[in-house]
PDB file of N, CA and C in Angstrom:
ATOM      1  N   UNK A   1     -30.945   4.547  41.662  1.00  0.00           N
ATOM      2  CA  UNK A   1     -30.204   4.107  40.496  1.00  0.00           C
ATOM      3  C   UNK A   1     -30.851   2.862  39.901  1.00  0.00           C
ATOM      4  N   UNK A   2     -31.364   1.740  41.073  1.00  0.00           N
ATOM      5  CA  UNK A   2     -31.884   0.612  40.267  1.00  0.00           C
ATOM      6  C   UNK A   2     -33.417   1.008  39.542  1.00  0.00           C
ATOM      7  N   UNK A   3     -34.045   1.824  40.044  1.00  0.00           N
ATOM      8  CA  UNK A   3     -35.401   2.498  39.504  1.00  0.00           C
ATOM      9  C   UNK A   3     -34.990   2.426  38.076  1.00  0.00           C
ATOM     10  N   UNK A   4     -33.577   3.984  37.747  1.00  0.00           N
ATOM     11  CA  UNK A   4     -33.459   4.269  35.953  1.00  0.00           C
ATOM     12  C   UNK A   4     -33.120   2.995  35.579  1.00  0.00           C
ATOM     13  N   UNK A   5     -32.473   1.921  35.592  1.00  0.00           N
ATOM     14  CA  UNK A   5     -31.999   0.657  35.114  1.00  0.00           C
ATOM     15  C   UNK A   5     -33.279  -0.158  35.068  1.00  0.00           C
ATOM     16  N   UNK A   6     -33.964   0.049  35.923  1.00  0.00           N
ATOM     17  CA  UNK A   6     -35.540  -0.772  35.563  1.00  0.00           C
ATOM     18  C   UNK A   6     -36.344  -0.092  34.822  1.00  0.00           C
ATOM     19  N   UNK A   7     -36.235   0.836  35.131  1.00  0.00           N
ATOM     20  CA  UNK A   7     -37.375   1.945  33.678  1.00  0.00           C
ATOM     21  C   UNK A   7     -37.128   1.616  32.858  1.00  0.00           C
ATOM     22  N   UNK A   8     -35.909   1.553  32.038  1.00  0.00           N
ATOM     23  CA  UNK A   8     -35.010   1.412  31.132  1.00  0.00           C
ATOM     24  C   UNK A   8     -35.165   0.021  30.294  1.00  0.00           C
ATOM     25  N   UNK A   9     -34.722  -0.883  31.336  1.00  0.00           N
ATOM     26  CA  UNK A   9     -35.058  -2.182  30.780  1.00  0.00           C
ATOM     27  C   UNK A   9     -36.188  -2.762  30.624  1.00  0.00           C
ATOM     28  N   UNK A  10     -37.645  -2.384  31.624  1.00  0.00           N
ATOM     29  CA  UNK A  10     -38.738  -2.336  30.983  1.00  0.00           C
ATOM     30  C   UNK A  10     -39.381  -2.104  29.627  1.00  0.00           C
ATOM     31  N   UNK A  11     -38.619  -0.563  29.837  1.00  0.00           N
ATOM     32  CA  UNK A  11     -39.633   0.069  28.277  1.00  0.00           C
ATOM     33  C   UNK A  11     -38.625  -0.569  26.649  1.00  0.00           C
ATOM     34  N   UNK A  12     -37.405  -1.445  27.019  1.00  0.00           N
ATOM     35  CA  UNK A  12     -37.204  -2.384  25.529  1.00  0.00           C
ATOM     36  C   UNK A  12     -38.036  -2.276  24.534  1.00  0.00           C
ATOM     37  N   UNK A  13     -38.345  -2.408  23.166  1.00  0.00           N
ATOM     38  CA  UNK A  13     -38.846  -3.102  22.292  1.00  0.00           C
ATOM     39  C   UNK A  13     -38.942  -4.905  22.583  1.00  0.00           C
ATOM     40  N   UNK A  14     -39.868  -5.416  22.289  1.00  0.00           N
ATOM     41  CA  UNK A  14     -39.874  -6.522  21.639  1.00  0.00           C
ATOM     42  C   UNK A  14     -38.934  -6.949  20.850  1.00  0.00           C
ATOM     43  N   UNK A  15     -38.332  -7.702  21.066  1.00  0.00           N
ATOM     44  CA  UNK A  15     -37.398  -8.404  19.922  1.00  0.00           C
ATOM     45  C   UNK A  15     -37.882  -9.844  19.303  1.00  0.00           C
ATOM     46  N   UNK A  16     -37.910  -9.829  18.093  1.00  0.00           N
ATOM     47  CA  UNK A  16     -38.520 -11.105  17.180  1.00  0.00           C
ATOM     48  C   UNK A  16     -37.253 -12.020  17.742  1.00  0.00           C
ATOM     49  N   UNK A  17     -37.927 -13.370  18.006  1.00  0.00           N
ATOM     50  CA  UNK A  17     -37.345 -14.152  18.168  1.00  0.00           C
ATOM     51  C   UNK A  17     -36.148 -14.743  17.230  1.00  0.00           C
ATOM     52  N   UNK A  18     -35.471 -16.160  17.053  1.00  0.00           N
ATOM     53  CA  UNK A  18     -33.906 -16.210  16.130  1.00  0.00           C
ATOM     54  C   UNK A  18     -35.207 -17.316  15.657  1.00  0.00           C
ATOM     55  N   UNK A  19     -34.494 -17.382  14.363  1.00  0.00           N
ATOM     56  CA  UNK A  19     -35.050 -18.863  13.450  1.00  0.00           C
ATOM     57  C   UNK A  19     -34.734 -19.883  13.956  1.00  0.00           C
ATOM     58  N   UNK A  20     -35.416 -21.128  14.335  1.00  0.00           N
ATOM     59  CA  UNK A  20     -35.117 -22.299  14.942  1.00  0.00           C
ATOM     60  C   UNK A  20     -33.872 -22.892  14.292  1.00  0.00           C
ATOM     61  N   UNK A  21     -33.127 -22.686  13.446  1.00  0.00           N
ATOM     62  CA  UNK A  21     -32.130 -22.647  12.502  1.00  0.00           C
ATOM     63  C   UNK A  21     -30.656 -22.021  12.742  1.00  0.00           C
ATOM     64  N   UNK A  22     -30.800 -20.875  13.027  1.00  0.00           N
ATOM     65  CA  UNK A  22     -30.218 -19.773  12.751  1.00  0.00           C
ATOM     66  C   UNK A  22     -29.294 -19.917  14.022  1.00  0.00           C
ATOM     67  N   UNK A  23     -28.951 -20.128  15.138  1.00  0.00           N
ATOM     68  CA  UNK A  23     -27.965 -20.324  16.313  1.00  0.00           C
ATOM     69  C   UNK A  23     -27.218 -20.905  15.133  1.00  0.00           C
ATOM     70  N   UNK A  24     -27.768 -22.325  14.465  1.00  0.00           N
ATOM     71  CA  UNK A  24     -26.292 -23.924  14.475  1.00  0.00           C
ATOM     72  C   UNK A  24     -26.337 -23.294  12.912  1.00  0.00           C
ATOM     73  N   UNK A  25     -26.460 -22.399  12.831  1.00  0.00           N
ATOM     74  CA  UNK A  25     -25.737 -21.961  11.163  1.00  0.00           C
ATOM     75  C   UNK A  25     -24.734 -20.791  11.593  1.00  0.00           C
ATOM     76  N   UNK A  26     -24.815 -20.201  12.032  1.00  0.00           N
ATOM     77  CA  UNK A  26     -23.946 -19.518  12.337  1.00  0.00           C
ATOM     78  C   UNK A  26     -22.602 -20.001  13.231  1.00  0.00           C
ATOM     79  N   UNK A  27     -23.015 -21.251  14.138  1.00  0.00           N
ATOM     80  CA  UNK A  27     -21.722 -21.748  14.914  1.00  0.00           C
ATOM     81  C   UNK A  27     -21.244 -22.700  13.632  1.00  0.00           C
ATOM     82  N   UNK A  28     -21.858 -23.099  12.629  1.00  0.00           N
ATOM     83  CA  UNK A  28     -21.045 -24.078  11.493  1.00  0.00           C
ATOM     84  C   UNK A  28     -20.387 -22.445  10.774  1.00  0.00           C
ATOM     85  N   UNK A  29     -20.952 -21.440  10.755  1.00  0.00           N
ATOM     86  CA  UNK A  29     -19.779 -20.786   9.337  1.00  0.00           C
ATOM     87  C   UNK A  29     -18.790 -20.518  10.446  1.00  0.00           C
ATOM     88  N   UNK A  30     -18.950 -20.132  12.115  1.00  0.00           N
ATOM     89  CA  UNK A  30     -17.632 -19.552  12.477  1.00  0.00           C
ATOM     90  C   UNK A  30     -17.081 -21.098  12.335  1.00  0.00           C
ATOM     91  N   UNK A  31     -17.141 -22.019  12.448  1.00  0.00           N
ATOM     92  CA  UNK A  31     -15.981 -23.274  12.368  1.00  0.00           C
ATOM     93  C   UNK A  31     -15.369 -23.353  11.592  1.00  0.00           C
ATOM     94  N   UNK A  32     -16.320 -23.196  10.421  1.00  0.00           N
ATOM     95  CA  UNK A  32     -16.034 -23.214   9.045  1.00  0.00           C
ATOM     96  C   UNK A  32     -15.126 -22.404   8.807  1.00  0.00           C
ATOM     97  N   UNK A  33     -15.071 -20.930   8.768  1.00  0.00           N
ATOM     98  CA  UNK A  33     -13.936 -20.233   8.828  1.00  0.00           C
ATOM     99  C   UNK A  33     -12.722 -19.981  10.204  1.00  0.00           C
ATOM    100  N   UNK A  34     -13.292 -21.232  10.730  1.00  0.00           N
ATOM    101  CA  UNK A  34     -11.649 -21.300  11.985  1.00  0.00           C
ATOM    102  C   UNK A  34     -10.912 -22.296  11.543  1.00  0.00           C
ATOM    103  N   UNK A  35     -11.599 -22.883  10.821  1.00  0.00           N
ATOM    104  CA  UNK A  35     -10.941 -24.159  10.102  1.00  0.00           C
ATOM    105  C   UNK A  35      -9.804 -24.029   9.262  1.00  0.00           C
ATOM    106  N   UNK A  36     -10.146 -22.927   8.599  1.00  0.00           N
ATOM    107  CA  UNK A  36      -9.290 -22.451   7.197  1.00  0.00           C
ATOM    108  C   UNK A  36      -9.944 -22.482   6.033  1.00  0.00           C
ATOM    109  N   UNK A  37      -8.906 -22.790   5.279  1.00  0.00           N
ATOM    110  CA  UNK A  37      -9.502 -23.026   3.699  1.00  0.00           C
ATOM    111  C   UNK A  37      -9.522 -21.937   3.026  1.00  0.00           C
ATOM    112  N   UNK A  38      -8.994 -20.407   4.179  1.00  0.00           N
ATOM    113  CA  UNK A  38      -9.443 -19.459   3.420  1.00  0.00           C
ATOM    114  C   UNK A  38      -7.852 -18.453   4.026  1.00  0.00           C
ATOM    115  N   UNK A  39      -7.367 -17.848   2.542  1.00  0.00           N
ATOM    116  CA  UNK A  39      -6.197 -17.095   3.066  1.00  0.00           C
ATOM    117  C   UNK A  39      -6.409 -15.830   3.685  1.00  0.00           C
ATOM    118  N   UNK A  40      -5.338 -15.229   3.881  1.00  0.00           N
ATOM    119  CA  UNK A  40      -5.560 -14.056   4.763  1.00  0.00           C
ATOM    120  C   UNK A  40      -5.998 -12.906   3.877  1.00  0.00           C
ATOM    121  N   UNK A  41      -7.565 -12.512   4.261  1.00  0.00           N
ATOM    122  CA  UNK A  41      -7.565 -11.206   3.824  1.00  0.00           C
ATOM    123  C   UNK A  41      -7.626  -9.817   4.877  1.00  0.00           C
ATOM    124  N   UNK A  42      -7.635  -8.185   4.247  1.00  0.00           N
ATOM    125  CA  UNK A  42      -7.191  -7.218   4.669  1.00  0.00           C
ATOM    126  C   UNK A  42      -8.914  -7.175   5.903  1.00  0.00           C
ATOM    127  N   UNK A  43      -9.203  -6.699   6.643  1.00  0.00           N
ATOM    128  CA  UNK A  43     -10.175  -6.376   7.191  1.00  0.00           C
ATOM    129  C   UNK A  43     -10.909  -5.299   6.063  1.00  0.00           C
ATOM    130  N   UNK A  44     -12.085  -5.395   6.455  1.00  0.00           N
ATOM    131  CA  UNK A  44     -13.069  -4.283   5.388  1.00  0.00           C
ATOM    132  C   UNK A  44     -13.156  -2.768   5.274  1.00  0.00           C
ATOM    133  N   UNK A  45     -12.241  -2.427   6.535  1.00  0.00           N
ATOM    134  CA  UNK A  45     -12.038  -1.283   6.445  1.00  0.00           C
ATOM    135  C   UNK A  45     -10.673  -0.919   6.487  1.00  0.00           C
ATOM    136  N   UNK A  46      -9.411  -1.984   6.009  1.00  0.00           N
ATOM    137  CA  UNK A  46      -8.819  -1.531   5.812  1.00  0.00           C
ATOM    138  C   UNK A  46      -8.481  -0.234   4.969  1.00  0.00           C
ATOM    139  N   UNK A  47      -8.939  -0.290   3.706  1.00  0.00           N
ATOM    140  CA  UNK A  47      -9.004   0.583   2.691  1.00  0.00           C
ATOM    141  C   UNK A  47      -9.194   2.293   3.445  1.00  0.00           C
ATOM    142  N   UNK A  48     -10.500   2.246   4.680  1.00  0.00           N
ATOM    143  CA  UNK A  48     -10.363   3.656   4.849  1.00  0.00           C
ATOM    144  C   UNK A  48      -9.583   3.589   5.796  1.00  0.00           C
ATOM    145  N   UNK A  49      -8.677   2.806   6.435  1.00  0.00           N
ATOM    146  CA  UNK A  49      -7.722   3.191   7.437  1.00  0.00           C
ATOM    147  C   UNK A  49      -6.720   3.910   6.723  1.00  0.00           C
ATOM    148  N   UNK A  50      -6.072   3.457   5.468  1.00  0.00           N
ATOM    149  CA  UNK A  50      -5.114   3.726   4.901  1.00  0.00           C
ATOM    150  C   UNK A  50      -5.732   5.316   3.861  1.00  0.00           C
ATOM    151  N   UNK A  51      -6.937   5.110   3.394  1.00  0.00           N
ATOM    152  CA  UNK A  51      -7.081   6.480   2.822  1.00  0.00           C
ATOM    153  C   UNK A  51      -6.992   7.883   4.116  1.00  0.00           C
ATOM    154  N   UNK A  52      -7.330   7.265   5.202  1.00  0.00           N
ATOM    155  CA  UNK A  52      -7.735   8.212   6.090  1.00  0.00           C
ATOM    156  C   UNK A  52      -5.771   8.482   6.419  1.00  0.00           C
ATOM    157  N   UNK A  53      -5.363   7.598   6.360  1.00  0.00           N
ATOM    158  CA  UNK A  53      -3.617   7.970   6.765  1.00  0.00           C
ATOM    159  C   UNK A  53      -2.730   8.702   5.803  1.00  0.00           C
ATOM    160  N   UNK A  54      -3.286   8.418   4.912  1.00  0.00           N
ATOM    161  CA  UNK A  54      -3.254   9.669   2.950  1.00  0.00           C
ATOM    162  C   UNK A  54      -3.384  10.955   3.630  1.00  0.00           C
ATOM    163  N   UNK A  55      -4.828  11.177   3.748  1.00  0.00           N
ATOM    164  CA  UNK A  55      -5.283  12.180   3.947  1.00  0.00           C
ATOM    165  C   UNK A  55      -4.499  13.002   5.240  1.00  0.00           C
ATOM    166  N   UNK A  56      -4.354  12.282   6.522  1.00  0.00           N
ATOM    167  CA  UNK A  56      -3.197  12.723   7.233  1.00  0.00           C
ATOM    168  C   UNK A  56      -2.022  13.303   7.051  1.00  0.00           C
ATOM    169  N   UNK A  57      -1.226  12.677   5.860  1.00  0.00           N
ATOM    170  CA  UNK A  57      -0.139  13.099   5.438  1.00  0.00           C
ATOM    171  C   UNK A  57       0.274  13.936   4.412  1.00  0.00           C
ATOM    172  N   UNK A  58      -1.229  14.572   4.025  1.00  0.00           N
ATOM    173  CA  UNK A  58      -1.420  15.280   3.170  1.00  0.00           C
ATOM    174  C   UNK A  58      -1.379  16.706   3.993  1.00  0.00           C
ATOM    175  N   UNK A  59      -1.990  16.408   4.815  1.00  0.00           N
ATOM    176  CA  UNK A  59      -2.803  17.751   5.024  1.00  0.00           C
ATOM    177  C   UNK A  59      -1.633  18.173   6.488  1.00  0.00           C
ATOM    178  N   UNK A  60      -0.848  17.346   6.701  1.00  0.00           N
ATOM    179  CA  UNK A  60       0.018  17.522   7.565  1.00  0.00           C
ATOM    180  C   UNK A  60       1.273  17.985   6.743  1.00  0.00           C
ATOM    181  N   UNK A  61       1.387  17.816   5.730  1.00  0.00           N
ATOM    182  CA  UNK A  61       2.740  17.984   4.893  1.00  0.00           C
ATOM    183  C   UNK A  61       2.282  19.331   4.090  1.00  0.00           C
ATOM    184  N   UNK A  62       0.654  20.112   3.992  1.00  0.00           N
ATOM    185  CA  UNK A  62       0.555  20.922   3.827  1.00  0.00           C
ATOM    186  C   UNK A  62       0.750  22.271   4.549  1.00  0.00           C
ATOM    187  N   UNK A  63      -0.088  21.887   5.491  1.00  0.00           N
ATOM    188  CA  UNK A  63       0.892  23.108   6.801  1.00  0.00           C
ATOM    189  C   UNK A  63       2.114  23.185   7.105  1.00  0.00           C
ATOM    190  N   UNK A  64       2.851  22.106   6.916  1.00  0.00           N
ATOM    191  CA  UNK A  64       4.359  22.516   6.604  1.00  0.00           C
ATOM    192  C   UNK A  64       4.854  22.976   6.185  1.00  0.00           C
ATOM    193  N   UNK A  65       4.190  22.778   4.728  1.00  0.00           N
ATOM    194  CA  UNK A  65       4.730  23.858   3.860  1.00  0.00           C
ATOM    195  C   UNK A  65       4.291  25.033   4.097  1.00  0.00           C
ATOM    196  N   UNK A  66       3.003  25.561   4.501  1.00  0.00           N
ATOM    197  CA  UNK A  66       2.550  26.599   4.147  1.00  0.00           C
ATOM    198  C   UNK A  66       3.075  27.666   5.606  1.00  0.00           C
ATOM    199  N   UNK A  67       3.813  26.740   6.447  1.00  0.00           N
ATOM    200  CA  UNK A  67       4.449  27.606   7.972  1.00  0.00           C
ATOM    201  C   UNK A  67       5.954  27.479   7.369  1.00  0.00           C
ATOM    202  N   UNK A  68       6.624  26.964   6.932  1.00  0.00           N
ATOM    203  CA  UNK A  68       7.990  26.812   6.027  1.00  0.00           C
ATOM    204  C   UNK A  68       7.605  28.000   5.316  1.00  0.00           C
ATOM    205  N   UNK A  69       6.865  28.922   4.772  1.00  0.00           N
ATOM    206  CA  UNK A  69       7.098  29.479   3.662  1.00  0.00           C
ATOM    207  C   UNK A  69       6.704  31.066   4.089  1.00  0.00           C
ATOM    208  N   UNK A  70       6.264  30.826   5.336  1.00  0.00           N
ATOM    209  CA  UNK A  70       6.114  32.135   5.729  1.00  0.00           C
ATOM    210  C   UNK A  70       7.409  32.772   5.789  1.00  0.00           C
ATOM    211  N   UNK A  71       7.979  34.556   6.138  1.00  0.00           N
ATOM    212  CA  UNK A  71       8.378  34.956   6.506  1.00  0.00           C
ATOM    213  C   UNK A  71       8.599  35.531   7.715  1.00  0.00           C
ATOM    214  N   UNK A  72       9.695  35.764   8.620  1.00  0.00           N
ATOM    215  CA  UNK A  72       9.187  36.157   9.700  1.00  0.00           C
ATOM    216  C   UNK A  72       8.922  37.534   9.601  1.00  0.00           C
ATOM    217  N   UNK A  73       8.252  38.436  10.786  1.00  0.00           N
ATOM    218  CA  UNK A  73       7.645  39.758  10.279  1.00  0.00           C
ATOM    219  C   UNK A  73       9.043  40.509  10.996  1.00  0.00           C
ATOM    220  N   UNK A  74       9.391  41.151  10.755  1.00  0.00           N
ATOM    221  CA  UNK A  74      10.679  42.632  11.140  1.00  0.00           C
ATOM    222  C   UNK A  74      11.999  42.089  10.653  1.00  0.00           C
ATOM    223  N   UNK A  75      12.092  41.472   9.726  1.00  0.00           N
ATOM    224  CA  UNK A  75      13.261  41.531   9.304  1.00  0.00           C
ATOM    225  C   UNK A  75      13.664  41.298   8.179  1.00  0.00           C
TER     226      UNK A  75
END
């Protein structure tokens, strides 16, 4: 098992190093936005959570109807 985990982690890519910069800019914007200053917005995917819950209640309220509307057979 430690062999595949060393094969594995051997054959990586190279990864380019971070900008000598780039750590203490990123720990200033998360402060920056723990700080405040900024109101509450929806997450970025809210939008398809809620289209995708549309679409749920669509297509769930369609087979309803369409098993509601059957008849039963022999009678």
């Amino acid at each position: 098992m430690d062999d595949e985990i060393r094969t594995f982690a051997d054959g990586r890519p190279p990864v380019p190093p971070y900008e000598p910069g780039a750590r203490a800019r990123a720990r200033e914007r998360l402060l920056a936005e723990a700080r405040g200053g900024r109101r509450f917005r929806l997450p970025r995917l809210g939008w398809q959570a809620a289209a995708a819950f549309g679409v749920t209640v669509v297509l769930v309220g369609g087979v309803a109807a369409a098993l509601s509307g059957q008849e039963t057979p022999g009678t």
